[in-house]
N, C-alpha and C. Protein backbone atom coordinates (compact mmCIF):
# COMPACT_ATOMS: atom_id res chain seq x y z
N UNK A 1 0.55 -2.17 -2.00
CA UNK A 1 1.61 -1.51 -1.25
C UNK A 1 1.12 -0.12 -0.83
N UNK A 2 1.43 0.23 0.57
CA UNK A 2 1.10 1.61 0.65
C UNK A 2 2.28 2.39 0.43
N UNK A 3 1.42 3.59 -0.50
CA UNK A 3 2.34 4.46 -1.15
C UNK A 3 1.52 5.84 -0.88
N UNK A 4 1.96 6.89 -0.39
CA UNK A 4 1.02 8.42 -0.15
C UNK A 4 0.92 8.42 -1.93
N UNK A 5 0.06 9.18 -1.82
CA UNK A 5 -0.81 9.53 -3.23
C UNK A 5 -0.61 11.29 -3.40
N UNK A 6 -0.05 11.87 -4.67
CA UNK A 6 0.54 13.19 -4.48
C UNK A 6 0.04 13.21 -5.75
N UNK A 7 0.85 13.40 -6.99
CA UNK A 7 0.92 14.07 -8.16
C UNK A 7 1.89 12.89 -8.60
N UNK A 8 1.20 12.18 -9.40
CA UNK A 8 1.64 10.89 -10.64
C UNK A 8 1.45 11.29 -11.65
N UNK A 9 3.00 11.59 -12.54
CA UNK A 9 2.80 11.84 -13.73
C UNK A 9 3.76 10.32 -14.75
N UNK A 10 3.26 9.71 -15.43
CA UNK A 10 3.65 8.40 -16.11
C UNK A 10 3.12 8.39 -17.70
N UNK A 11 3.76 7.57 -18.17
CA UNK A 11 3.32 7.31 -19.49
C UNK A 11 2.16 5.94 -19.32
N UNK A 12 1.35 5.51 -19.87
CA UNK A 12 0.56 4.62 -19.81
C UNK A 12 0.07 3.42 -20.63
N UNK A 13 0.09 2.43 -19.88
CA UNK A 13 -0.60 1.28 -20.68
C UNK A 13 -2.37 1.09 -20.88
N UNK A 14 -2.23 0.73 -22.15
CA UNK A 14 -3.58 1.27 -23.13
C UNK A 14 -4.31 -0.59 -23.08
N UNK A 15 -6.03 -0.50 -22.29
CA UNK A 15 -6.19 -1.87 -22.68
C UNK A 15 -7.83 -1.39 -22.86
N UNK A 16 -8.10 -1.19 -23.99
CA UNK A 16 -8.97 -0.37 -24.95
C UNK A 16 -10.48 -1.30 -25.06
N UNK A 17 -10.31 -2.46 -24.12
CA UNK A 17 -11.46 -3.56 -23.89
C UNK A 17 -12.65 -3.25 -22.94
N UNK A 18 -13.76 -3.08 -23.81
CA UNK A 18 -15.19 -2.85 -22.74
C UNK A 18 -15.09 -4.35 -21.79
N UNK A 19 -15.71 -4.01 -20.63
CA UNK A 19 -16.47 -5.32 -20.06
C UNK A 19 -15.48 -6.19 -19.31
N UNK A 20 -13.96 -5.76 -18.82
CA UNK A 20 -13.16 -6.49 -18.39
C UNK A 20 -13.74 -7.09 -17.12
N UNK A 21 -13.88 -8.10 -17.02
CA UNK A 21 -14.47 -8.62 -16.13
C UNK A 21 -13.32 -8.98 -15.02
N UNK A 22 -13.39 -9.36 -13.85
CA UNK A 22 -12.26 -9.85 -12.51
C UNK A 22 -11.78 -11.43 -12.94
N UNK A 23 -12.58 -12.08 -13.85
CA UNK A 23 -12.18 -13.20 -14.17
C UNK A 23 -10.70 -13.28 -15.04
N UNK A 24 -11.31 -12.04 -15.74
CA UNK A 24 -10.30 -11.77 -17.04
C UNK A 24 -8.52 -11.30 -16.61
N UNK A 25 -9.22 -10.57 -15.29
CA UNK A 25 -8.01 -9.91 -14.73
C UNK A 25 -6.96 -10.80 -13.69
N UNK A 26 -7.64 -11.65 -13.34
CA UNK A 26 -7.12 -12.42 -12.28
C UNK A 26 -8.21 -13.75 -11.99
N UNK A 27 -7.49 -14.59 -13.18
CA UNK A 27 -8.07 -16.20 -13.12
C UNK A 27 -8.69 -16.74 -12.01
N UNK A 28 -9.99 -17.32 -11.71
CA UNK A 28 -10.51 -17.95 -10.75
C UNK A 28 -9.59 -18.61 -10.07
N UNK A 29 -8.99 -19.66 -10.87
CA UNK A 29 -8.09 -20.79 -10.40
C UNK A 29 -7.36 -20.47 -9.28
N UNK A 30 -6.45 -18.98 -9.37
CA UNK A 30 -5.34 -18.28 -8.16
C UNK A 30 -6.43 -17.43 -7.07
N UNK A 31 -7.65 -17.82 -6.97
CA UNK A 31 -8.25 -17.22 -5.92
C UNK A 31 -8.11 -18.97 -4.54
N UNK A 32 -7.33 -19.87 -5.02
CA UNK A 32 -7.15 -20.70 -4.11
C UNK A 32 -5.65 -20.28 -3.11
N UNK A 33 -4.71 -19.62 -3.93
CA UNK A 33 -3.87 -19.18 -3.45
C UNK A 33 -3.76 -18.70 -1.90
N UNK A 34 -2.96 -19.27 -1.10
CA UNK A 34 -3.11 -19.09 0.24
C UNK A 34 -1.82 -18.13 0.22
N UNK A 35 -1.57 -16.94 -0.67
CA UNK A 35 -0.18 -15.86 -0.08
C UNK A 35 -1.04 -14.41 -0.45
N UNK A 36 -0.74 -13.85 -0.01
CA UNK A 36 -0.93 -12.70 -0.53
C UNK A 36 0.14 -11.48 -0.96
N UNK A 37 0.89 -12.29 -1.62
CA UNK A 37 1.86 -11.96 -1.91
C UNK A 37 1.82 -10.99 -3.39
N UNK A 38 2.16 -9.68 -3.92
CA UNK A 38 2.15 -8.65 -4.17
C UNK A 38 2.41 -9.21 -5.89
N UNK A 39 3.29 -9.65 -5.56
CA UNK A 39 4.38 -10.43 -6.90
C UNK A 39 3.56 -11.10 -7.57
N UNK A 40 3.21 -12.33 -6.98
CA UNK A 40 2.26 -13.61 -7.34
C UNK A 40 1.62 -13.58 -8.04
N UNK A 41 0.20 -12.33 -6.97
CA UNK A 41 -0.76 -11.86 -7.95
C UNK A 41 0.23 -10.93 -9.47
N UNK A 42 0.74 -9.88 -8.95
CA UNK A 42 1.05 -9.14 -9.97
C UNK A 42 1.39 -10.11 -11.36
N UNK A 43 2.08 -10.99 -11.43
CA UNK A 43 2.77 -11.77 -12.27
C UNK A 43 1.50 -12.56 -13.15
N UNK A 44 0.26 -12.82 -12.22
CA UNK A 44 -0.83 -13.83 -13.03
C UNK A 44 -1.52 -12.76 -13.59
N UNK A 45 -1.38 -11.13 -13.58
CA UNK A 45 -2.28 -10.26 -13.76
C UNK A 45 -2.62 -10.38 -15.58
N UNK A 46 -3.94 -10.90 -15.91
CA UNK A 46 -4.95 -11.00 -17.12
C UNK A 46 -3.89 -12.23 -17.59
N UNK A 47 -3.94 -13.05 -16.80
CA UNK A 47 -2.80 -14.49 -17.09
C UNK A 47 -3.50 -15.15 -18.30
N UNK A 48 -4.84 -15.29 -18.90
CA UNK A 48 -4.52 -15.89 -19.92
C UNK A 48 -4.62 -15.33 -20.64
N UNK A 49 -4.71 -13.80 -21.03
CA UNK A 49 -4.62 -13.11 -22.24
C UNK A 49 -2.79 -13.38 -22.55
N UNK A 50 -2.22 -12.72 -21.32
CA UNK A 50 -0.96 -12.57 -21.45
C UNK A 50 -0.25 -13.61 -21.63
N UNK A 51 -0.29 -15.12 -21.63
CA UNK A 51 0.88 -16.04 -21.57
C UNK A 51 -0.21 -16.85 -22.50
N UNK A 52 0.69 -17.60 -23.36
CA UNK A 52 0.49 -19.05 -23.92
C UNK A 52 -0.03 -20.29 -23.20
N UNK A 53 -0.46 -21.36 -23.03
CA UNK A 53 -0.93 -22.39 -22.24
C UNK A 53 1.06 -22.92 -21.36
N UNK A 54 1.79 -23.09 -22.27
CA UNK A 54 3.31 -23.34 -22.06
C UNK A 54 3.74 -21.76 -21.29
N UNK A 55 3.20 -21.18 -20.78
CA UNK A 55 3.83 -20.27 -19.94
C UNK A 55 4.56 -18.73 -20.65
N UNK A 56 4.73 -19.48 -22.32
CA UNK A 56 5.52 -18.36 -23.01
C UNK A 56 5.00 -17.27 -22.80
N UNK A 57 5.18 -15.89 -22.75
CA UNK A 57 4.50 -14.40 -23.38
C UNK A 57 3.88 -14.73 -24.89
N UNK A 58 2.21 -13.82 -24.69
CA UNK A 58 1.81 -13.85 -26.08
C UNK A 58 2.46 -12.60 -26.58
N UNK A 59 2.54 -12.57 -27.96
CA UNK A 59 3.05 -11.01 -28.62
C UNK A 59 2.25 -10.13 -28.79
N UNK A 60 1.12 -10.66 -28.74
CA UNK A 60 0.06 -9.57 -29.19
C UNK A 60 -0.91 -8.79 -28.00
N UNK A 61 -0.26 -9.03 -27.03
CA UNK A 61 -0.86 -8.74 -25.84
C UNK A 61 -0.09 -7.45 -25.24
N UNK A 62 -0.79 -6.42 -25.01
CA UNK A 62 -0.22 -4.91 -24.69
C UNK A 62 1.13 -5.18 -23.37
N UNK A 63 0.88 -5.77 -22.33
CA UNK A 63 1.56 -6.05 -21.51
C UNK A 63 2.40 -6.59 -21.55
N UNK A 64 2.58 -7.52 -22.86
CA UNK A 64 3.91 -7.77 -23.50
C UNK A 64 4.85 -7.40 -24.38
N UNK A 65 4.10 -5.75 -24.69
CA UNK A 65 4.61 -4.86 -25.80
C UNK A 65 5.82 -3.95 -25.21
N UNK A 66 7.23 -4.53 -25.58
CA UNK A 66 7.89 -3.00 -24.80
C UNK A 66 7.65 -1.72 -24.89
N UNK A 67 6.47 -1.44 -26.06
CA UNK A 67 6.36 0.12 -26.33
C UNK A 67 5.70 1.00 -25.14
N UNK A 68 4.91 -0.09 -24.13
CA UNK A 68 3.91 0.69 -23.18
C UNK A 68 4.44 0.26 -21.68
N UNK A 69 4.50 1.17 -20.91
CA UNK A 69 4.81 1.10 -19.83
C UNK A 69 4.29 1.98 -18.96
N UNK A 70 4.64 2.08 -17.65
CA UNK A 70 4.16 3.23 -16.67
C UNK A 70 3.26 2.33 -15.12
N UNK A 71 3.10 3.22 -14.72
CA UNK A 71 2.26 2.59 -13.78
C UNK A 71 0.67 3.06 -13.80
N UNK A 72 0.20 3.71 -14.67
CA UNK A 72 -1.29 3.95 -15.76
C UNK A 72 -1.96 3.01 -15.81
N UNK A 73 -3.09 1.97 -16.24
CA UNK A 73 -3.55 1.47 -16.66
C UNK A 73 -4.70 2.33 -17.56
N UNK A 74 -4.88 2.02 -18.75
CA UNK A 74 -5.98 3.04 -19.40
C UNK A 74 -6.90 1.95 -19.86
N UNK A 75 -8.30 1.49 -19.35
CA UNK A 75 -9.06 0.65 -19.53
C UNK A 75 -10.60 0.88 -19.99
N UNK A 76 -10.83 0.22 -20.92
CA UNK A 76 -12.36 0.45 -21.69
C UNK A 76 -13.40 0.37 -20.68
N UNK A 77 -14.64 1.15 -20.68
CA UNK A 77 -15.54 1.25 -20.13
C UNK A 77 -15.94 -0.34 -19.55
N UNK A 78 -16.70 0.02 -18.96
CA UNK A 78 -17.40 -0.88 -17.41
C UNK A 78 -15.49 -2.13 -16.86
N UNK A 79 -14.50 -1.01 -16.23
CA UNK A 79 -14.06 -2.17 -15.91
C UNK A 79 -13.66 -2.75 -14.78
N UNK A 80 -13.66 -4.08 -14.56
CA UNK A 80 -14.20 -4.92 -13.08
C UNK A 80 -14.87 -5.43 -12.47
N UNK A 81 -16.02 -5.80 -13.81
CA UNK A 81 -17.46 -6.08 -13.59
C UNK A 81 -17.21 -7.38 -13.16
N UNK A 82 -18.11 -8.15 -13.13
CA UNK A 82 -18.33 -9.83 -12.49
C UNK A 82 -18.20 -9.71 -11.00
N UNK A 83 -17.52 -10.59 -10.47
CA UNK A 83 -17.08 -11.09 -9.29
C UNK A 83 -16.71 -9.98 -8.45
N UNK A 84 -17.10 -10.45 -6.88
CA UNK A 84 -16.31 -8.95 -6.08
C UNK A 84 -14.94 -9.47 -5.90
N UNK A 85 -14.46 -10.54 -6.39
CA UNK A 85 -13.27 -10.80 -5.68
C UNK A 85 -12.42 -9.93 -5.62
N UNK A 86 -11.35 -9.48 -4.55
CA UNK A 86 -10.36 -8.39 -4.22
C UNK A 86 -9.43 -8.66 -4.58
N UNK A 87 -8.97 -10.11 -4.80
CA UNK A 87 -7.87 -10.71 -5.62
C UNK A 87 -7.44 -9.67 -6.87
N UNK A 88 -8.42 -9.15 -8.01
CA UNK A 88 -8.23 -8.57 -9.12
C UNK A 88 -7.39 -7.22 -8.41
N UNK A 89 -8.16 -6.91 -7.54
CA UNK A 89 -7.10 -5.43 -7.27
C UNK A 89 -5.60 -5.92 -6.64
N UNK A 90 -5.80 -7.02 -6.19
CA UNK A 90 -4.04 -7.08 -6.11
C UNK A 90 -3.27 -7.57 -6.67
N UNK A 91 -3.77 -8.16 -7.75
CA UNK A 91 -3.31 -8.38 -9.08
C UNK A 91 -2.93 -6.75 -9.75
N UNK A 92 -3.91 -6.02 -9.92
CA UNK A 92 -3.42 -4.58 -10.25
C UNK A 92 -2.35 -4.37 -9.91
N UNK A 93 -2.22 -4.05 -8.24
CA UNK A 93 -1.65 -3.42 -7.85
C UNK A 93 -0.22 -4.38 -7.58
N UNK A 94 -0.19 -5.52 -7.21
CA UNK A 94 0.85 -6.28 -7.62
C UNK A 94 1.36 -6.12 -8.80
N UNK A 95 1.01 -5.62 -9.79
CA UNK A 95 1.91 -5.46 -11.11
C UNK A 95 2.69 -4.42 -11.16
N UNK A 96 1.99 -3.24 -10.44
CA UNK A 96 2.75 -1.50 -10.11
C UNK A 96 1.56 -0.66 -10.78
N UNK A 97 0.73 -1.14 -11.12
CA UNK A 97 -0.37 0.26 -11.50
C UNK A 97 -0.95 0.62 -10.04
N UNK A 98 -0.67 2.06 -10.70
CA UNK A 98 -1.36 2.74 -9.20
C UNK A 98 -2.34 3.45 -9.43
N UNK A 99 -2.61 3.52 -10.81
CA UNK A 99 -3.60 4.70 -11.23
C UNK A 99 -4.40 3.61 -12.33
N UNK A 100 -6.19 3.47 -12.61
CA UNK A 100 -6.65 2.81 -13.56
C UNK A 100 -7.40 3.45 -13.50
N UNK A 101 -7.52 4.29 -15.23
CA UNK A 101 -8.04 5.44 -16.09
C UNK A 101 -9.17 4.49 -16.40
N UNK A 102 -10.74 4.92 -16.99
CA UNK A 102 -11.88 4.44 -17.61
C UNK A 102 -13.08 5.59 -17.68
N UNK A 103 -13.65 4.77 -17.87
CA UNK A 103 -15.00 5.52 -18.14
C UNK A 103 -16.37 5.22 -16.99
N UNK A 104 -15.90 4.24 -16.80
CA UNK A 104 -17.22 3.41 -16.12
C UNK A 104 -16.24 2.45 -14.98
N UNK A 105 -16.14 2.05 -13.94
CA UNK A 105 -15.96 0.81 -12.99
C UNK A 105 -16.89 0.07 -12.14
N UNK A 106 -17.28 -0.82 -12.25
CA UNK A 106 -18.47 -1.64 -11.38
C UNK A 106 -17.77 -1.51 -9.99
N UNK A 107 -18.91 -1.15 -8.97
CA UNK A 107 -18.63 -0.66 -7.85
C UNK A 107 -17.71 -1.07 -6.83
N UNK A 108 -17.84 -2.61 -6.47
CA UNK A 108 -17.08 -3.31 -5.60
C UNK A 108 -15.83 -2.78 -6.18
N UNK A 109 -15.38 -3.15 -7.32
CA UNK A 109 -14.31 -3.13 -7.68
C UNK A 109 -13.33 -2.10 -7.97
N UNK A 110 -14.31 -1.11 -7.58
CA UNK A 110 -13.64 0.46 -7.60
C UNK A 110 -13.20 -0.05 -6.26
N UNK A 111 -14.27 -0.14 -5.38
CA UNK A 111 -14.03 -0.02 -3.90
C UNK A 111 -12.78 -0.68 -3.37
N UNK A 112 -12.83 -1.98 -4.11
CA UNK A 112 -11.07 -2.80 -4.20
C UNK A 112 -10.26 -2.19 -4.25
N UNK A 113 -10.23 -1.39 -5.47
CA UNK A 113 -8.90 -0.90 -5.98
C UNK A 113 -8.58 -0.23 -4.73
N UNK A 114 -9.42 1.26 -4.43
CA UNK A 114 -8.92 2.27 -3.03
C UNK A 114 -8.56 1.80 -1.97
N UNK A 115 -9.38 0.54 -1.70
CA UNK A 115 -8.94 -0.26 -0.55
C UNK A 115 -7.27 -1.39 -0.56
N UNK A 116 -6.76 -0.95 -1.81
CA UNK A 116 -5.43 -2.00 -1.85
C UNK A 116 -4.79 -0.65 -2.53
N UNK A 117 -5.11 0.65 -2.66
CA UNK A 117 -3.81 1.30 -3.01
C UNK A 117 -3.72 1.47 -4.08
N UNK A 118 -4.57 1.38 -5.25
CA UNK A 118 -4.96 1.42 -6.74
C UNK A 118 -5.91 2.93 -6.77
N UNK A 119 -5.61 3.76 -7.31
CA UNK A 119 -6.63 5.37 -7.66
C UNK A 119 -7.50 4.66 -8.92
N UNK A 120 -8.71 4.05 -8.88
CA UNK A 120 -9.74 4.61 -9.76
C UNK A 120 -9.70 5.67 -10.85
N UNK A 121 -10.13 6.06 -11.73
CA UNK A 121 -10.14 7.61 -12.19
C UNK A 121 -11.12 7.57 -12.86
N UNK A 122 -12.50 7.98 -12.85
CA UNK A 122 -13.61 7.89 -13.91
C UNK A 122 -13.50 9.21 -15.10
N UNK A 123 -13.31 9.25 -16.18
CA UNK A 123 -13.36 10.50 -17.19
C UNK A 123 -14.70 10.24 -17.81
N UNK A 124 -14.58 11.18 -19.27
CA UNK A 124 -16.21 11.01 -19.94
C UNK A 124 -15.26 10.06 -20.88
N UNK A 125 -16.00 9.33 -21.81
CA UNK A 125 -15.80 8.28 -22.62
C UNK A 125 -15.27 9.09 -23.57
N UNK A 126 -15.57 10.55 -24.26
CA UNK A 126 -14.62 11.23 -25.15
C UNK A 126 -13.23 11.39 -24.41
N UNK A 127 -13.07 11.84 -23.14
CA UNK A 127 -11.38 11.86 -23.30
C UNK A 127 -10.81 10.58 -23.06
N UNK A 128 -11.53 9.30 -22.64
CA UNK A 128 -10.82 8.34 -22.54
C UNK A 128 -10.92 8.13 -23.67
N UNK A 129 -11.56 8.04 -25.17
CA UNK A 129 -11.24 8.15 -26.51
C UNK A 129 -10.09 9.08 -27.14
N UNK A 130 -9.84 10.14 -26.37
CA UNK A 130 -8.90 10.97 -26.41
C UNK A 130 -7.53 9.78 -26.20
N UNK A 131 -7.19 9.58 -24.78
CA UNK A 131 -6.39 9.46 -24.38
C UNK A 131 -6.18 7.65 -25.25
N UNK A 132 -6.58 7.00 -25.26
CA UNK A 132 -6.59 5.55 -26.05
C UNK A 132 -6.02 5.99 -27.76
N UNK A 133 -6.42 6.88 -28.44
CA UNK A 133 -6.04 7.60 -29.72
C UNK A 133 -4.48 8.59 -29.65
N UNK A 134 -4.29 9.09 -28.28
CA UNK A 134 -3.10 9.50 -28.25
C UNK A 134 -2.15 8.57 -27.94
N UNK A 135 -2.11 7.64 -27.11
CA UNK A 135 -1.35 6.39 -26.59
C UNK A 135 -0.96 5.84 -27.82
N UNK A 136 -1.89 5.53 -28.82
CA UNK A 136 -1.60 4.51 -29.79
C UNK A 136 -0.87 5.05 -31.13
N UNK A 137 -0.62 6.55 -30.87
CA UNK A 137 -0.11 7.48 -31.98
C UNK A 137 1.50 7.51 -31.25
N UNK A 138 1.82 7.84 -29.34
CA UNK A 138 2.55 7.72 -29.29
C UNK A 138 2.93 7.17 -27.90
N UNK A 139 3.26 6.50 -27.79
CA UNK A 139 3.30 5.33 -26.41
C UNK A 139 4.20 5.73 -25.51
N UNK A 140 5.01 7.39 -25.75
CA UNK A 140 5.75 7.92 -24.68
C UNK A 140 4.61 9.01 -24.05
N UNK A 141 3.28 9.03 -24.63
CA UNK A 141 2.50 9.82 -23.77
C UNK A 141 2.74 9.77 -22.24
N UNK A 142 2.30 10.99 -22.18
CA UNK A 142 2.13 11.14 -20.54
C UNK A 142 1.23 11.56 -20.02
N UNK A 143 0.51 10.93 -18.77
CA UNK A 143 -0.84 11.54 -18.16
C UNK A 143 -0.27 11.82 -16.66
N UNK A 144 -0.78 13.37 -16.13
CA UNK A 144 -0.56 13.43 -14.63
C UNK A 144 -1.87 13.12 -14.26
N UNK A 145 -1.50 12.59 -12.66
CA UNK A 145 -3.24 12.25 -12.24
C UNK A 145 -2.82 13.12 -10.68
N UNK A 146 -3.08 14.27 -10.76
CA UNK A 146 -2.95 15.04 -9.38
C UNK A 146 -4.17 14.77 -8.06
N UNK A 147 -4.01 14.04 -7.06
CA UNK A 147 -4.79 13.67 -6.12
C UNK A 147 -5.15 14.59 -5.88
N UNK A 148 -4.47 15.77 -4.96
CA UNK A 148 -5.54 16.37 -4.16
C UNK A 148 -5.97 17.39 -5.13
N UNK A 149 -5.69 17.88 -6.46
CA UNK A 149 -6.35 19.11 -7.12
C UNK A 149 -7.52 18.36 -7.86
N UNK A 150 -7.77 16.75 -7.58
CA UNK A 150 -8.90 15.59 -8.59
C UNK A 150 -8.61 15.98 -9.64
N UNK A 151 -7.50 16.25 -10.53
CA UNK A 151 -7.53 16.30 -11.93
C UNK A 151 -6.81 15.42 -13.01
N UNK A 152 -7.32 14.71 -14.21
CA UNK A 152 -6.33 14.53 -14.71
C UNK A 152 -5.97 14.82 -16.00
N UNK A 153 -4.86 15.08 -16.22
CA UNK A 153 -4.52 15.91 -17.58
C UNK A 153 -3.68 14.95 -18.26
N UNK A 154 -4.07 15.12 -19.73
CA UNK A 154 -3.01 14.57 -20.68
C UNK A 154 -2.16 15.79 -21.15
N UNK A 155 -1.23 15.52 -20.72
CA UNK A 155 -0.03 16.22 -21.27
C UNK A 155 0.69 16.66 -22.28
N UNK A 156 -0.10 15.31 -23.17
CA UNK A 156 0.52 15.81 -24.71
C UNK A 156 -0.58 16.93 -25.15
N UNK A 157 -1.94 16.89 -24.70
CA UNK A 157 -2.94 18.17 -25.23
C UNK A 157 -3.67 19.36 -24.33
N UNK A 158 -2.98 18.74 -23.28
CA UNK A 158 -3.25 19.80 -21.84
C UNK A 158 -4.33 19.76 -21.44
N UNK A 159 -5.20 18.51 -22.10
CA UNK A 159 -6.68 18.94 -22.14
C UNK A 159 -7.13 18.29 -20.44
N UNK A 160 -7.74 18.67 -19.66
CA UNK A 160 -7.91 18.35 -17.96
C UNK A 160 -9.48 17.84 -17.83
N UNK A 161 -9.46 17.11 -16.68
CA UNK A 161 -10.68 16.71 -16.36
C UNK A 161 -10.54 16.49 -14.89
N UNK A 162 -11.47 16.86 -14.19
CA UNK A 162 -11.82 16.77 -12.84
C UNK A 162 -12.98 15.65 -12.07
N UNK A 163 -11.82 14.47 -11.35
CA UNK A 163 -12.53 13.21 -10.91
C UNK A 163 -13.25 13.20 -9.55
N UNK A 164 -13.52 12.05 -8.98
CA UNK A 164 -14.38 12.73 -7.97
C UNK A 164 -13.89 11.34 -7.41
N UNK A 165 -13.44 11.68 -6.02
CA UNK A 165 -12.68 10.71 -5.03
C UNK A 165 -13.77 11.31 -3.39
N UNK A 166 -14.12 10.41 -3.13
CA UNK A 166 -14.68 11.00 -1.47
C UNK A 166 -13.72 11.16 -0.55
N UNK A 167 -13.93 11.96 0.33
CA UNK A 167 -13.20 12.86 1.15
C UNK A 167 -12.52 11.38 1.68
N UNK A 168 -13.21 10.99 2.65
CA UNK A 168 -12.03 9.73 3.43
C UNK A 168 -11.43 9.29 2.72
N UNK A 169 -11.44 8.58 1.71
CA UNK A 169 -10.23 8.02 0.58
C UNK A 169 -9.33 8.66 0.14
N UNK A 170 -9.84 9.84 0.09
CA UNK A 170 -8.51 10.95 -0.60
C UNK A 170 -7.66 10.86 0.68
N UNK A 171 -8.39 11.45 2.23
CA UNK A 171 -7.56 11.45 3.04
C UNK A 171 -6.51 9.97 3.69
N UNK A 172 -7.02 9.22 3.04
CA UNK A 172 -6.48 7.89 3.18
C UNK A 172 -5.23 7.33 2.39
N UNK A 173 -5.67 7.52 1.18
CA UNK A 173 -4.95 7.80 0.00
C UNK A 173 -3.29 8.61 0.30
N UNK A 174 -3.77 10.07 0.93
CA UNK A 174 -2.84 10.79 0.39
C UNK A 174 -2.02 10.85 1.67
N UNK A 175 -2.52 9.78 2.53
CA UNK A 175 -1.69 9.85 4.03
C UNK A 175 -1.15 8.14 4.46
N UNK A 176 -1.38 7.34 3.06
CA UNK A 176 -1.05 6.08 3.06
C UNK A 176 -1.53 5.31 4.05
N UNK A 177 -2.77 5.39 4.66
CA UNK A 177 -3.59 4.98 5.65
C UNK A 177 -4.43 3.81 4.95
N UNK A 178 -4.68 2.70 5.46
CA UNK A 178 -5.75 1.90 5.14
C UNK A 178 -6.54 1.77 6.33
N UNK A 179 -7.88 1.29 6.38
CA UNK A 179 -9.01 1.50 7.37
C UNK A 179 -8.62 1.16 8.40
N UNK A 180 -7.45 -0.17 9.10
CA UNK A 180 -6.65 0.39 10.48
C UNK A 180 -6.28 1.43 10.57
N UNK A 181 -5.09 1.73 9.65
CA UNK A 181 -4.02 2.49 10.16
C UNK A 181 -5.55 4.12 10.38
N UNK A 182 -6.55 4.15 9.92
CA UNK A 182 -6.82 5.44 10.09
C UNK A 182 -7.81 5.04 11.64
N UNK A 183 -8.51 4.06 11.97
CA UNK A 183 -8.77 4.05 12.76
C UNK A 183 -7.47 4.25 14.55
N UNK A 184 -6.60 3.65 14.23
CA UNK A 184 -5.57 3.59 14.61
C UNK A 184 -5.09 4.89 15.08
N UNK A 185 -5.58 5.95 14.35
CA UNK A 185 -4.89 7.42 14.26
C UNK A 185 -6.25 8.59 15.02
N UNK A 186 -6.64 7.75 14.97
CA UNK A 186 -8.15 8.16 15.93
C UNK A 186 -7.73 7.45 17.25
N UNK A 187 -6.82 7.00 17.55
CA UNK A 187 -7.44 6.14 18.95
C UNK A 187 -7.12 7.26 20.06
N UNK A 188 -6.79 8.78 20.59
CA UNK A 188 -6.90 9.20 21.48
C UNK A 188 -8.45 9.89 21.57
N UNK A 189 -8.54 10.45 19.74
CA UNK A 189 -10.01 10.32 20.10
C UNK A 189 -11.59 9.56 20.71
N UNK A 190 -10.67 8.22 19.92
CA UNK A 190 -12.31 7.16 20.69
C UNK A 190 -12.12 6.99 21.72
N UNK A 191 -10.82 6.91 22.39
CA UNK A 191 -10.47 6.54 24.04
C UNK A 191 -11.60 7.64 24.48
N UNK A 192 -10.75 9.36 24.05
CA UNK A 192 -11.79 10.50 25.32
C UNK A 192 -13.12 9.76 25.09
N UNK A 193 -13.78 9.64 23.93
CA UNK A 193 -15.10 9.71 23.76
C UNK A 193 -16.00 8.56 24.31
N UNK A 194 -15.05 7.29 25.12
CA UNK A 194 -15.29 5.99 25.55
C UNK A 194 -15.42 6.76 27.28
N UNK A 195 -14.06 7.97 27.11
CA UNK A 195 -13.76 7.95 28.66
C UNK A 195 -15.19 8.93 29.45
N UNK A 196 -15.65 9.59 28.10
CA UNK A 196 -17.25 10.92 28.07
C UNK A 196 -18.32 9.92 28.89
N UNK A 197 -18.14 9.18 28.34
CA UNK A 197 -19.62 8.11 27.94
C UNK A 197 -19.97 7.35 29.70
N UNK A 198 -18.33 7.28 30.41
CA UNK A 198 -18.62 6.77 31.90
C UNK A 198 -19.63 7.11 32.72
């Protein structure tokens, strides 16, 4: 969904797993899916950690914990590795995370996320140890993730860190533009520069 990107401050869900792979996040099987529908994905998002073979909710699965909520994701180093499929980011972002905290993201899959409306956030592996140790002490934590100042702070210790977003994405980001809509917003420019070229 496009949403401008400002200053998100939320409490967060904690999934403390190295190596999440796109498989993990969004089952091969629903990459046959002919919708692209927001819900769909959101609903299969890490479908077999989260549900029983019978469809039930597992209990032991964070996403089925009422204690954690937000639109945060706080995820263990390298995550999004495997597959480029783009499916996983709209699975993300079909669920309502708009922000996924880590240490490490395999590249495509960063590139997914920005490209469907999901903020990346790379920290050092101590404050995402920080922030995974505060979550689990108290699950009303709160993290702001301020776009245009690149910072993000935990709130319960004030402690800040400064991320690194490239200029077009931020400006994309924070103007709810995806690669039409910004080309789109250029078009009196490429017209003159088509009309130079006669």
């Amino acid at each position: 969904m496009k949403q401008k990107f400002d200053i998100i401050e939320s409490t967060c869900v904690p999934l403390p797993l190295e190596n999440v792979d796109t498989d993990q996040i969004i089952p091969a099987r629903f990459l046959k899916a002919t919708t692209r529908d927001e819900k769909f994905f959101g609903d299969n998002l890490f479908r077999d950690w989260r549900y029983n073979a019978d469809g039930s909710p597992k209990s032991g699965f964070v996403l089925n914990d009422p204690r954690y909520g937000g639109c945060i994701l706080v995820a263990g180093k390298n995550f999004g590795s495997g597959s480029s499929r783009e499916h996983a980011a709209w699975a993300i972002a079909g669920y309502g995370f708009r922000v996924v905290i880590s240490s490490f993201f395999a590249d495509i899959h960063k590139n997914n996320e920005l490209n469907n409306f999901v903020l990346p956030v790379v920290v050092s592996e101590d404050f995402l140890a920080e922030l995974f140790a505060g979550i689990a002490a108290d699950p009303s934590l709160k993290v702001r993730v301020d776009v245009p100042a690149q910072t993000v702070t935990n709130l319960a210790t004030g402690r800040s860190e400064r991320f690194e977003l490239n200029a077009y994405k931020k400006y994309c980001l924070t103007n709810a533009l995806d690669d039409i809509d910004y080309l789109l917003e250029q078009k009196d420019k490429i017209e003159a520069y088509e009309r130079a070229r006669k």
